[in-house]
C-alpha atoms as a PDB file:
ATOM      1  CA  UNK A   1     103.415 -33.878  71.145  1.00  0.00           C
ATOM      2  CA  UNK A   2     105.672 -35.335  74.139  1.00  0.00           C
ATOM      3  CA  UNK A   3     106.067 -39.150  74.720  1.00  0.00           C
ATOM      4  CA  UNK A   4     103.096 -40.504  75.992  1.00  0.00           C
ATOM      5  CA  UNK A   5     102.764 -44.380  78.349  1.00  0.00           C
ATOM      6  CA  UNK A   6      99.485 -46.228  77.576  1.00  0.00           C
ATOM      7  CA  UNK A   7      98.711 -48.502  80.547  1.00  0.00           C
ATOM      8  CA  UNK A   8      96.870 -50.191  82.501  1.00  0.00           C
ATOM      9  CA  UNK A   9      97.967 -51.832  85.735  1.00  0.00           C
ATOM     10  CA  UNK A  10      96.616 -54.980  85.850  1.00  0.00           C
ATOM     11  CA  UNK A  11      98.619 -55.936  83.462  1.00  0.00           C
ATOM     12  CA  UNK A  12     102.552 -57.327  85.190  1.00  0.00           C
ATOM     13  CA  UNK A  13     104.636 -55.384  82.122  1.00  0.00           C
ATOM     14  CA  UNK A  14     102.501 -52.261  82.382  1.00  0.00           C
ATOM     15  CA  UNK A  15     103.171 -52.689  86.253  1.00  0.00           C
ATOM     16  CA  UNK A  16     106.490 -52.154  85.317  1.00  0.00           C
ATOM     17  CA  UNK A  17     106.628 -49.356  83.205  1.00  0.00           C
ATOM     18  CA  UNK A  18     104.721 -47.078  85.697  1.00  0.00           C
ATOM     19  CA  UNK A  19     107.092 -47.811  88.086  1.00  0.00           C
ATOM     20  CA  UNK A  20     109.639 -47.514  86.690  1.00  0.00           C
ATOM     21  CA  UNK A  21     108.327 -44.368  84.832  1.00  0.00           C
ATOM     22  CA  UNK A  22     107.437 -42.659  88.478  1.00  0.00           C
ATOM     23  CA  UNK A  23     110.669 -44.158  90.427  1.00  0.00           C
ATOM     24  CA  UNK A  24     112.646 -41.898  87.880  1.00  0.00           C
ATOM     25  CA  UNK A  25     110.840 -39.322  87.473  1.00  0.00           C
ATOM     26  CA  UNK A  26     110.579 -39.400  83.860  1.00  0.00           C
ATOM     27  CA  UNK A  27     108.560 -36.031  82.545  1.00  0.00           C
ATOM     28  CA  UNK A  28     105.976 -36.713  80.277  1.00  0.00           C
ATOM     29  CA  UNK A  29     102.261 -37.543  80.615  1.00  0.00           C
ATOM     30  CA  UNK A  30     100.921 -41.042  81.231  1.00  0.00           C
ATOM     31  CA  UNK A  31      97.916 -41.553  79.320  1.00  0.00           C
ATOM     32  CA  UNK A  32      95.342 -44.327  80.411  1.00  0.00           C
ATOM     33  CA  UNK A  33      93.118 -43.085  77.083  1.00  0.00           C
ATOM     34  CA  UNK A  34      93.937 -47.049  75.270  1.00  0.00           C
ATOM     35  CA  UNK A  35      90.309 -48.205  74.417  1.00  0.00           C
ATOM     36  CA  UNK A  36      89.441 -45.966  71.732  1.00  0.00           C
ATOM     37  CA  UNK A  37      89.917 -45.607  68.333  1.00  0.00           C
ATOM     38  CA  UNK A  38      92.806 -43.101  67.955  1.00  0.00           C
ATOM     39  CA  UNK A  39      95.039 -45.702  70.234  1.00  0.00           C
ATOM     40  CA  UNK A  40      94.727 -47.896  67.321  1.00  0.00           C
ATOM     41  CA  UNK A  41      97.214 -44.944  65.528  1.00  0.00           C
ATOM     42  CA  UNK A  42      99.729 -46.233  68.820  1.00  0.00           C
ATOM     43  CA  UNK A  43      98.820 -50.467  68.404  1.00  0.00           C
ATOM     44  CA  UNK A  44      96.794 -51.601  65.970  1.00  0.00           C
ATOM     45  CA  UNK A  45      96.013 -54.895  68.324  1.00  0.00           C
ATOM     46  CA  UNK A  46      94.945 -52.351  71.091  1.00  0.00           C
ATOM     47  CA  UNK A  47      97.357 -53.690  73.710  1.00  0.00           C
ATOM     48  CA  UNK A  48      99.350 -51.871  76.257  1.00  0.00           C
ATOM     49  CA  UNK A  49     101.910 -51.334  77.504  1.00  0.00           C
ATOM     50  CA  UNK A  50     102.655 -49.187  74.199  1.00  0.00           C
ATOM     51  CA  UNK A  51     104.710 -45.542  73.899  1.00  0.00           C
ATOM     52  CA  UNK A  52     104.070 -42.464  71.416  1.00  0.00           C
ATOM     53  CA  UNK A  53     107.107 -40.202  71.083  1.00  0.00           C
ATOM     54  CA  UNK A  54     105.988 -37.486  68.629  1.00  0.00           C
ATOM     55  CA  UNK A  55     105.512 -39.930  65.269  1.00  0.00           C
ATOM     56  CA  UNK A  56     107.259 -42.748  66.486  1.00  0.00           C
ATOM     57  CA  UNK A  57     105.605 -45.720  68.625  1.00  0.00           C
ATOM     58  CA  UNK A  58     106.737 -48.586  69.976  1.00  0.00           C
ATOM     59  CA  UNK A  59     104.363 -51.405  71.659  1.00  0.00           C
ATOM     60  CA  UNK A  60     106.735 -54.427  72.954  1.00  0.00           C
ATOM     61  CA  UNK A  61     107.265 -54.006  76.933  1.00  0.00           C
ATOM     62  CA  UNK A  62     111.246 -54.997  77.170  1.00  0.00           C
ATOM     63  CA  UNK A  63     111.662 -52.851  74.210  1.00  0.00           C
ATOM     64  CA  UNK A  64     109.411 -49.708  75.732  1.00  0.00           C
ATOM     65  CA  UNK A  65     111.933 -50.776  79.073  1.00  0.00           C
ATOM     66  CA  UNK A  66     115.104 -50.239  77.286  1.00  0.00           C
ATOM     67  CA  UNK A  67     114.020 -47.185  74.581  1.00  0.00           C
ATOM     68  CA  UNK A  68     112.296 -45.150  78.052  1.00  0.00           C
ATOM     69  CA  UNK A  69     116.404 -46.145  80.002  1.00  0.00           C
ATOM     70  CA  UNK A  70     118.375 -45.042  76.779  1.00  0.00           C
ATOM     71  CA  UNK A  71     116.259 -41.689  76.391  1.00  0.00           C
ATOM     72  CA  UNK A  72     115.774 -40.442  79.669  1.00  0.00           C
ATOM     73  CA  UNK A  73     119.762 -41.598  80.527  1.00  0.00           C
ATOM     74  CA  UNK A  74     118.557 -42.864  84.129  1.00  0.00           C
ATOM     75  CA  UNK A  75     120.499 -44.419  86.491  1.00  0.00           C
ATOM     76  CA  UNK A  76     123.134 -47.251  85.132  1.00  0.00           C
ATOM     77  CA  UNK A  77     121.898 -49.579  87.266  1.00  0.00           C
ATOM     78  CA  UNK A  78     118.693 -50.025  86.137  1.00  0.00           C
ATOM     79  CA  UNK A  79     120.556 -51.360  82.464  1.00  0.00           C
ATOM     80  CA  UNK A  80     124.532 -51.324  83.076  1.00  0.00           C
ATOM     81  CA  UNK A  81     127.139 -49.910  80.921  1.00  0.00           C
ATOM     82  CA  UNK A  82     129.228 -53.101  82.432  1.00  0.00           C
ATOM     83  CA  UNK A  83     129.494 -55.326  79.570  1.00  0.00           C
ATOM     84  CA  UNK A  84     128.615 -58.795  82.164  1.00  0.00           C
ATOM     85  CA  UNK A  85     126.187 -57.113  84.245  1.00  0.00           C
ATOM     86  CA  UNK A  86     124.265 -55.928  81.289  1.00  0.00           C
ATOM     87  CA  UNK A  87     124.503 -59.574  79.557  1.00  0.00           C
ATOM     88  CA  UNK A  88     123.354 -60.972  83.253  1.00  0.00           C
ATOM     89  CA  UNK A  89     120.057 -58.430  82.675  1.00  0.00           C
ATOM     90  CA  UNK A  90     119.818 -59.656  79.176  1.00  0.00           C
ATOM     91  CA  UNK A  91     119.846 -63.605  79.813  1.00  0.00           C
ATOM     92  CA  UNK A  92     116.574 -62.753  82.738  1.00  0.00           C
ATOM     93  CA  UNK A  93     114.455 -60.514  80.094  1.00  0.00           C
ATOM     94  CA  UNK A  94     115.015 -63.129  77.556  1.00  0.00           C
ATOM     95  CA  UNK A  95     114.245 -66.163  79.712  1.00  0.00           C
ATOM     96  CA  UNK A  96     111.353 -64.859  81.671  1.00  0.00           C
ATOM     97  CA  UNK A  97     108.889 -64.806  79.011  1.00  0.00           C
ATOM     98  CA  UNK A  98     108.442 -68.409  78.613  1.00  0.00           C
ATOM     99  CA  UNK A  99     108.812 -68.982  82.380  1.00  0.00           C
ATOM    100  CA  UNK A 100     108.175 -66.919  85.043  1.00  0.00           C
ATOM    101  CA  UNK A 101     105.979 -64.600  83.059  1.00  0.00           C
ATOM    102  CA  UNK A 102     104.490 -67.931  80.948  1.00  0.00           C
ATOM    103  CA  UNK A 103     103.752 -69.917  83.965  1.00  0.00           C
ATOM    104  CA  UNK A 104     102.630 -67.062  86.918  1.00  0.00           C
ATOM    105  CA  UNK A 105     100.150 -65.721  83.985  1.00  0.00           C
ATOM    106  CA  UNK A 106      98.520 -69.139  83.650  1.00  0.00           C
ATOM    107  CA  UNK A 107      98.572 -69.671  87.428  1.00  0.00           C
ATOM    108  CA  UNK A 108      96.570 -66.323  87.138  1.00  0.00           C
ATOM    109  CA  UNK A 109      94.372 -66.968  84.272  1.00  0.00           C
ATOM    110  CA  UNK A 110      93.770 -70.773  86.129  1.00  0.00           C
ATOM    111  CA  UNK A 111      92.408 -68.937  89.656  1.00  0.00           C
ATOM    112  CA  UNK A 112      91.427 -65.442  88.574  1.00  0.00           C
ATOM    113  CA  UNK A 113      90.067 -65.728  85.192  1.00  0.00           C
ATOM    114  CA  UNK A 114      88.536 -69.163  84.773  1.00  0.00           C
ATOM    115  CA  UNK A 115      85.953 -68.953  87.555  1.00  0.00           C
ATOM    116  CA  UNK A 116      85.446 -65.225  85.693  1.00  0.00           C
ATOM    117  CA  UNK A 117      84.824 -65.958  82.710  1.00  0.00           C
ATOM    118  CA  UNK A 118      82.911 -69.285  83.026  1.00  0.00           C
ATOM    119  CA  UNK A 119      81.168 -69.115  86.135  1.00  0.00           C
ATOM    120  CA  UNK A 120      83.234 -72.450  87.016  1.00  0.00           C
ATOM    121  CA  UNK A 121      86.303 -73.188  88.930  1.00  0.00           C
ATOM    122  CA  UNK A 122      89.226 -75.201  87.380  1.00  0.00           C
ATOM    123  CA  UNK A 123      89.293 -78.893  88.281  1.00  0.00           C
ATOM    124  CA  UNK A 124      91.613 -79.295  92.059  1.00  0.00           C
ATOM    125  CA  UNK A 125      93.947 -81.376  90.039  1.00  0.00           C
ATOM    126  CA  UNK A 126      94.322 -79.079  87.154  1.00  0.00           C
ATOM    127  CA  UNK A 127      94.950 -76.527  89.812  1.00  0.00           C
ATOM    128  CA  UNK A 128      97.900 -78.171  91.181  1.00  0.00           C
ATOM    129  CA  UNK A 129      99.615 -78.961  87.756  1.00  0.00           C
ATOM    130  CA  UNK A 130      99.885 -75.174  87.248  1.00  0.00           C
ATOM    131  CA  UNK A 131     101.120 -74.729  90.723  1.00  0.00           C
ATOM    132  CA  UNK A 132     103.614 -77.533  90.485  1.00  0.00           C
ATOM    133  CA  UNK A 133     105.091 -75.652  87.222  1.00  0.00           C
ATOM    134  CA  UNK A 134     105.426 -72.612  88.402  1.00  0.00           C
ATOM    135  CA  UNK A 135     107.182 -74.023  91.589  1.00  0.00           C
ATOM    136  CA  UNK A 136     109.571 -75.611  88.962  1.00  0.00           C
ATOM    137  CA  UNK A 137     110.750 -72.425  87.398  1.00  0.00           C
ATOM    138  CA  UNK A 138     110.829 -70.714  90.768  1.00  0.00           C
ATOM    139  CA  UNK A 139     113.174 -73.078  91.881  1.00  0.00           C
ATOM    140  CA  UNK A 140     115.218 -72.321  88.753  1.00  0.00           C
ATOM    141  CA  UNK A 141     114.928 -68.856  88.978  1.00  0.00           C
ATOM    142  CA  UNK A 142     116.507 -68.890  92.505  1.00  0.00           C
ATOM    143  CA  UNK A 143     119.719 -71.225  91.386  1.00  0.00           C
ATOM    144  CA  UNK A 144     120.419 -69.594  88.255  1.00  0.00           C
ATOM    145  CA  UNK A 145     119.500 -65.765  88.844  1.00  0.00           C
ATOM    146  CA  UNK A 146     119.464 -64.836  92.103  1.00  0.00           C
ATOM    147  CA  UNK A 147     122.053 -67.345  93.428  1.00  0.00           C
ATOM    148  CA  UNK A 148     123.411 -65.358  96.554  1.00  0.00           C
ATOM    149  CA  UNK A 149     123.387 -61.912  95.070  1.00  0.00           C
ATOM    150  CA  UNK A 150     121.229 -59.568  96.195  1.00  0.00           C
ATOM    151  CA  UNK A 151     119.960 -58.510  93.185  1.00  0.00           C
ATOM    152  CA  UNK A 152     120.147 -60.391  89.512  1.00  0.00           C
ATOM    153  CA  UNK A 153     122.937 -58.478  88.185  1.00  0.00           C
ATOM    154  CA  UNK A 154     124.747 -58.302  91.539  1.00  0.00           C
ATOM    155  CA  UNK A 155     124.700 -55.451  94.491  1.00  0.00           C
ATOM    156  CA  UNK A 156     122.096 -53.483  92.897  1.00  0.00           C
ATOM    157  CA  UNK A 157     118.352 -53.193  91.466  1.00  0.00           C
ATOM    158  CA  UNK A 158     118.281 -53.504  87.608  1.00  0.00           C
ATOM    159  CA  UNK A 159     115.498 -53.972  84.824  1.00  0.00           C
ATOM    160  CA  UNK A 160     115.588 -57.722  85.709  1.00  0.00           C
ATOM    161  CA  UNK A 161     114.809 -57.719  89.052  1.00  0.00           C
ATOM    162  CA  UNK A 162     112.099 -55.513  88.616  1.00  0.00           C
ATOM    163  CA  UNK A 163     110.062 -57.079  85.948  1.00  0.00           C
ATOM    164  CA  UNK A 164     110.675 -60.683  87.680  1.00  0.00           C
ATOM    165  CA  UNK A 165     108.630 -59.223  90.863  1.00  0.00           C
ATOM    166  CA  UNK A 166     106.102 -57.700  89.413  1.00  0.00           C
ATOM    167  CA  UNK A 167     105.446 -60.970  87.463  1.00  0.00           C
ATOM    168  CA  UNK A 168     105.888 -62.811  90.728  1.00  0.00           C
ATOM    169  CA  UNK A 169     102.624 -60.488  92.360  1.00  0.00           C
ATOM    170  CA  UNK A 170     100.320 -61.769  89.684  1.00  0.00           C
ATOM    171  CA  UNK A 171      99.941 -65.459  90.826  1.00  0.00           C
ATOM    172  CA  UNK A 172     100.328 -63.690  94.859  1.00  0.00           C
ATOM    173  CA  UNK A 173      97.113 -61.217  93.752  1.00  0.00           C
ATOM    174  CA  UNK A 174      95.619 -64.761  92.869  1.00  0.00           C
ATOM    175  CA  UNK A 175      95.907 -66.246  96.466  1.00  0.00           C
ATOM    176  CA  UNK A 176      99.079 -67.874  96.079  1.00  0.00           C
ATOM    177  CA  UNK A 177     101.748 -66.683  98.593  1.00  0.00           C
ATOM    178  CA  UNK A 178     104.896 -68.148  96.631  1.00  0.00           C
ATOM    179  CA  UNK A 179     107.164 -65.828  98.902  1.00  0.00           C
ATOM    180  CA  UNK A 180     106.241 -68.182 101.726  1.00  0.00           C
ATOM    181  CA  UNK A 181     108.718 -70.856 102.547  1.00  0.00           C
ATOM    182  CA  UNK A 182     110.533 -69.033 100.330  1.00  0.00           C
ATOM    183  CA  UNK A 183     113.589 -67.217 102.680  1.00  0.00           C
ATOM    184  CA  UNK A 184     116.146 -66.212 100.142  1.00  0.00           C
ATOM    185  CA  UNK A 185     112.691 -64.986  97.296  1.00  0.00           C
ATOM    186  CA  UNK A 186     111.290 -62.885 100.571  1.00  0.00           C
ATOM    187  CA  UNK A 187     114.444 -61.087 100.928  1.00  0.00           C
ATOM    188  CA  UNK A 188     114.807 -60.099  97.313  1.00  0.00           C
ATOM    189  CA  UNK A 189     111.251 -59.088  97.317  1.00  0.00           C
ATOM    190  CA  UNK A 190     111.860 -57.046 100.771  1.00  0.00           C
ATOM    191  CA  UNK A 191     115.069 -55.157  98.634  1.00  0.00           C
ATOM    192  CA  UNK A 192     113.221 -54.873  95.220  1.00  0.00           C
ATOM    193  CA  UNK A 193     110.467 -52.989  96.865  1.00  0.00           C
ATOM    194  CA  UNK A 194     112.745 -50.721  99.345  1.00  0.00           C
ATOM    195  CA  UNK A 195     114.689 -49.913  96.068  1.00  0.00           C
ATOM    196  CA  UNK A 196     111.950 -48.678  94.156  1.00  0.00           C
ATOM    197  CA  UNK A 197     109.883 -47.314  97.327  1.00  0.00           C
ATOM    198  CA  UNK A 198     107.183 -49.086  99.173  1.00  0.00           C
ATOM    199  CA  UNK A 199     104.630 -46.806  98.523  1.00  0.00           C
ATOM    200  CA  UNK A 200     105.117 -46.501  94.667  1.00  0.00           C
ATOM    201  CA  UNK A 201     105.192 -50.247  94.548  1.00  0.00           C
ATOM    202  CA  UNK A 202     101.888 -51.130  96.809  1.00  0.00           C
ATOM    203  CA  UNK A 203     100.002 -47.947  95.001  1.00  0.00           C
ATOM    204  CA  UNK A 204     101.379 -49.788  91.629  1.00  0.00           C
ATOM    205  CA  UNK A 205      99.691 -53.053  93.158  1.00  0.00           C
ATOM    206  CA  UNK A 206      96.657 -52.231  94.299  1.00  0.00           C
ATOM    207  CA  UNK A 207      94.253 -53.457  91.524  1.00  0.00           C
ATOM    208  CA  UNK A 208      96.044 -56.967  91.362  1.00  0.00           C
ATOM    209  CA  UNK A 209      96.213 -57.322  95.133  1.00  0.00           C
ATOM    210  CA  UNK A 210      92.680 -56.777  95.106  1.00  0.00           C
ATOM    211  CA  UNK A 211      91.657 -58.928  91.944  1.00  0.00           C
ATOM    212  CA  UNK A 212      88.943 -60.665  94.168  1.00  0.00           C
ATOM    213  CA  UNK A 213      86.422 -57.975  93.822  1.00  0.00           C
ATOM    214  CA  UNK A 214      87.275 -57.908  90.354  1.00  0.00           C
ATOM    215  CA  UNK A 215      84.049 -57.990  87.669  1.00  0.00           C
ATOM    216  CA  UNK A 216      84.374 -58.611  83.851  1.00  0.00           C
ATOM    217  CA  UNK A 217      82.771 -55.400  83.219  1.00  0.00           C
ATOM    218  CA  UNK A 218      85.594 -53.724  85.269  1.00  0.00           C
ATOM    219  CA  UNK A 219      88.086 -54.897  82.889  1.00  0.00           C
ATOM    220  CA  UNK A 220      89.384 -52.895  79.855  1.00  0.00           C
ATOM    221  CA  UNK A 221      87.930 -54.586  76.488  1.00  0.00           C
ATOM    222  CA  UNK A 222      91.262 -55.115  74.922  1.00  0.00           C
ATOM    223  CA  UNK A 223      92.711 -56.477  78.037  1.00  0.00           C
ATOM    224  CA  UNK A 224      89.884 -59.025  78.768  1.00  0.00           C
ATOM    225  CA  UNK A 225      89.812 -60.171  74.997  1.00  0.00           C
ATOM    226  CA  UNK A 226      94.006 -60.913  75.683  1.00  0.00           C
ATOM    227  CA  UNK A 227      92.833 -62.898  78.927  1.00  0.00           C
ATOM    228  CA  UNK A 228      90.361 -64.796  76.830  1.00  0.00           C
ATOM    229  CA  UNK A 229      92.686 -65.531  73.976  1.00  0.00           C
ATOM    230  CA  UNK A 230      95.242 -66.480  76.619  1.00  0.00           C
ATOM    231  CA  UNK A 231      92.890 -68.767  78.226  1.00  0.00           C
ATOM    232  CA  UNK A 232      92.101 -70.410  74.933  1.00  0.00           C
ATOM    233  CA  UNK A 233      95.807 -71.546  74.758  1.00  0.00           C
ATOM    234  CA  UNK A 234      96.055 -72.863  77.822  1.00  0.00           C
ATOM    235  CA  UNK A 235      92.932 -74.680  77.361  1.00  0.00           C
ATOM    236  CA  UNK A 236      93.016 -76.011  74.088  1.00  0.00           C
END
């Protein structure tokens, strides 16, 4: 058996790993097959993004990021052999989680998933507390990441920049255009997406971009059951 992807693209990390997976052209079937049974041989929680290669699996998205680079030997850009670059690539995987990832998801979960699940829109003032955090870490992201680089490592894309956008187009597939007012964010976003190829990335973001016609029953079980634990964090 080859290596097989399990994803499912409304998910930012799974985002990722398909394009990633198609930019490079990385030969082995993607498998969409996560909500039954025999995925639970892949992740017993039935999450995604997860990876079978043969008998081994792996389900933690950096890590899937970094074993599908090492494997496949792509391009060093993506994860450089440069000692500072790759450190530079390092610090944004490890700080993301908490913020840009942390606070776009709840941004998300606030707009999307709140009215979806209970019928009811969030409170206006709760509304803007999310938004006013986010803002916070975008700010930080610009000053300590992008700073006047093009990209977060320097002159070219790596595994940073693209997992920071795709996180970014959660919150934007919620209604809120964070790239606006934003000059020096819109430019990075305009050279992330030419890197990896406009059409990979819009056919990548399709389903987010189009959440608003989005119905529970539309969503994978596993998937909805993370949204609803997530939601229970935010709101407890």
């Amino acid at each position: 058996m080859g290596l097989e992807l399990y994803l499912d693209l409304l998910s930012p990390p799974c985002r990722a790993r398909y394009i990633f997976a198609r930019k490079e052209n990385l030969s082995f079937p993607s498998s969409g097959q996560h909500r039954t049974e025999e995925f639970r041989k892949v992740n017993n929680l039935m999450k995604v993004p997860a990876i079978r290669d043969g008998s081994f699996t792996l389900t933690e998205s950096i890590a899937i990021l970094l074993y599908l680079a090492r494997k496949f030997k792509t391009p060093d850009h993506w994860y450089p052999s440069d000692l500072q670059k790759r450190a530079k690539v390092d610090e944004y995987l490890s700080w993301q989680h908490a913020n840009i990832r942390g606070k776009g998801s709840k941004l998300f979960l606030t707009k999307v998933m709140v009215p979806l699940l209970t019928g009811q829109p969030l409170p206006p003032e709760k509304l803007e507390g999310v938004t006013e955090d986010l803002n916070v870490v975008l700010k930080q992201f610009e000053q300590m990441f992008l700073q006047d680089k093009p990209f977060i490592a320097g002159s070219e894309i790596s595994l940073a920049d693209l997992v920071a956008l795709v996180e970014l187009m959660q919150p934007v597939g919620a209604g809120y255009n964070l790239f606006e007012d934003r000059p020096k964010l819109a430019e990075w976003r305009r050279r992330v997406e030419e890197a990896v190829g406009k059409q990979l990335f819009q056919e990548a973001h399709e389903g987010i971009l189009n959440i608003k016609n989005l119905t529970a029953d539309k969503i994978a079980p596993e998937l909805l059951e993370h949204f609803k634990q997530q939601l229970l964090k935010q709101t407890s």
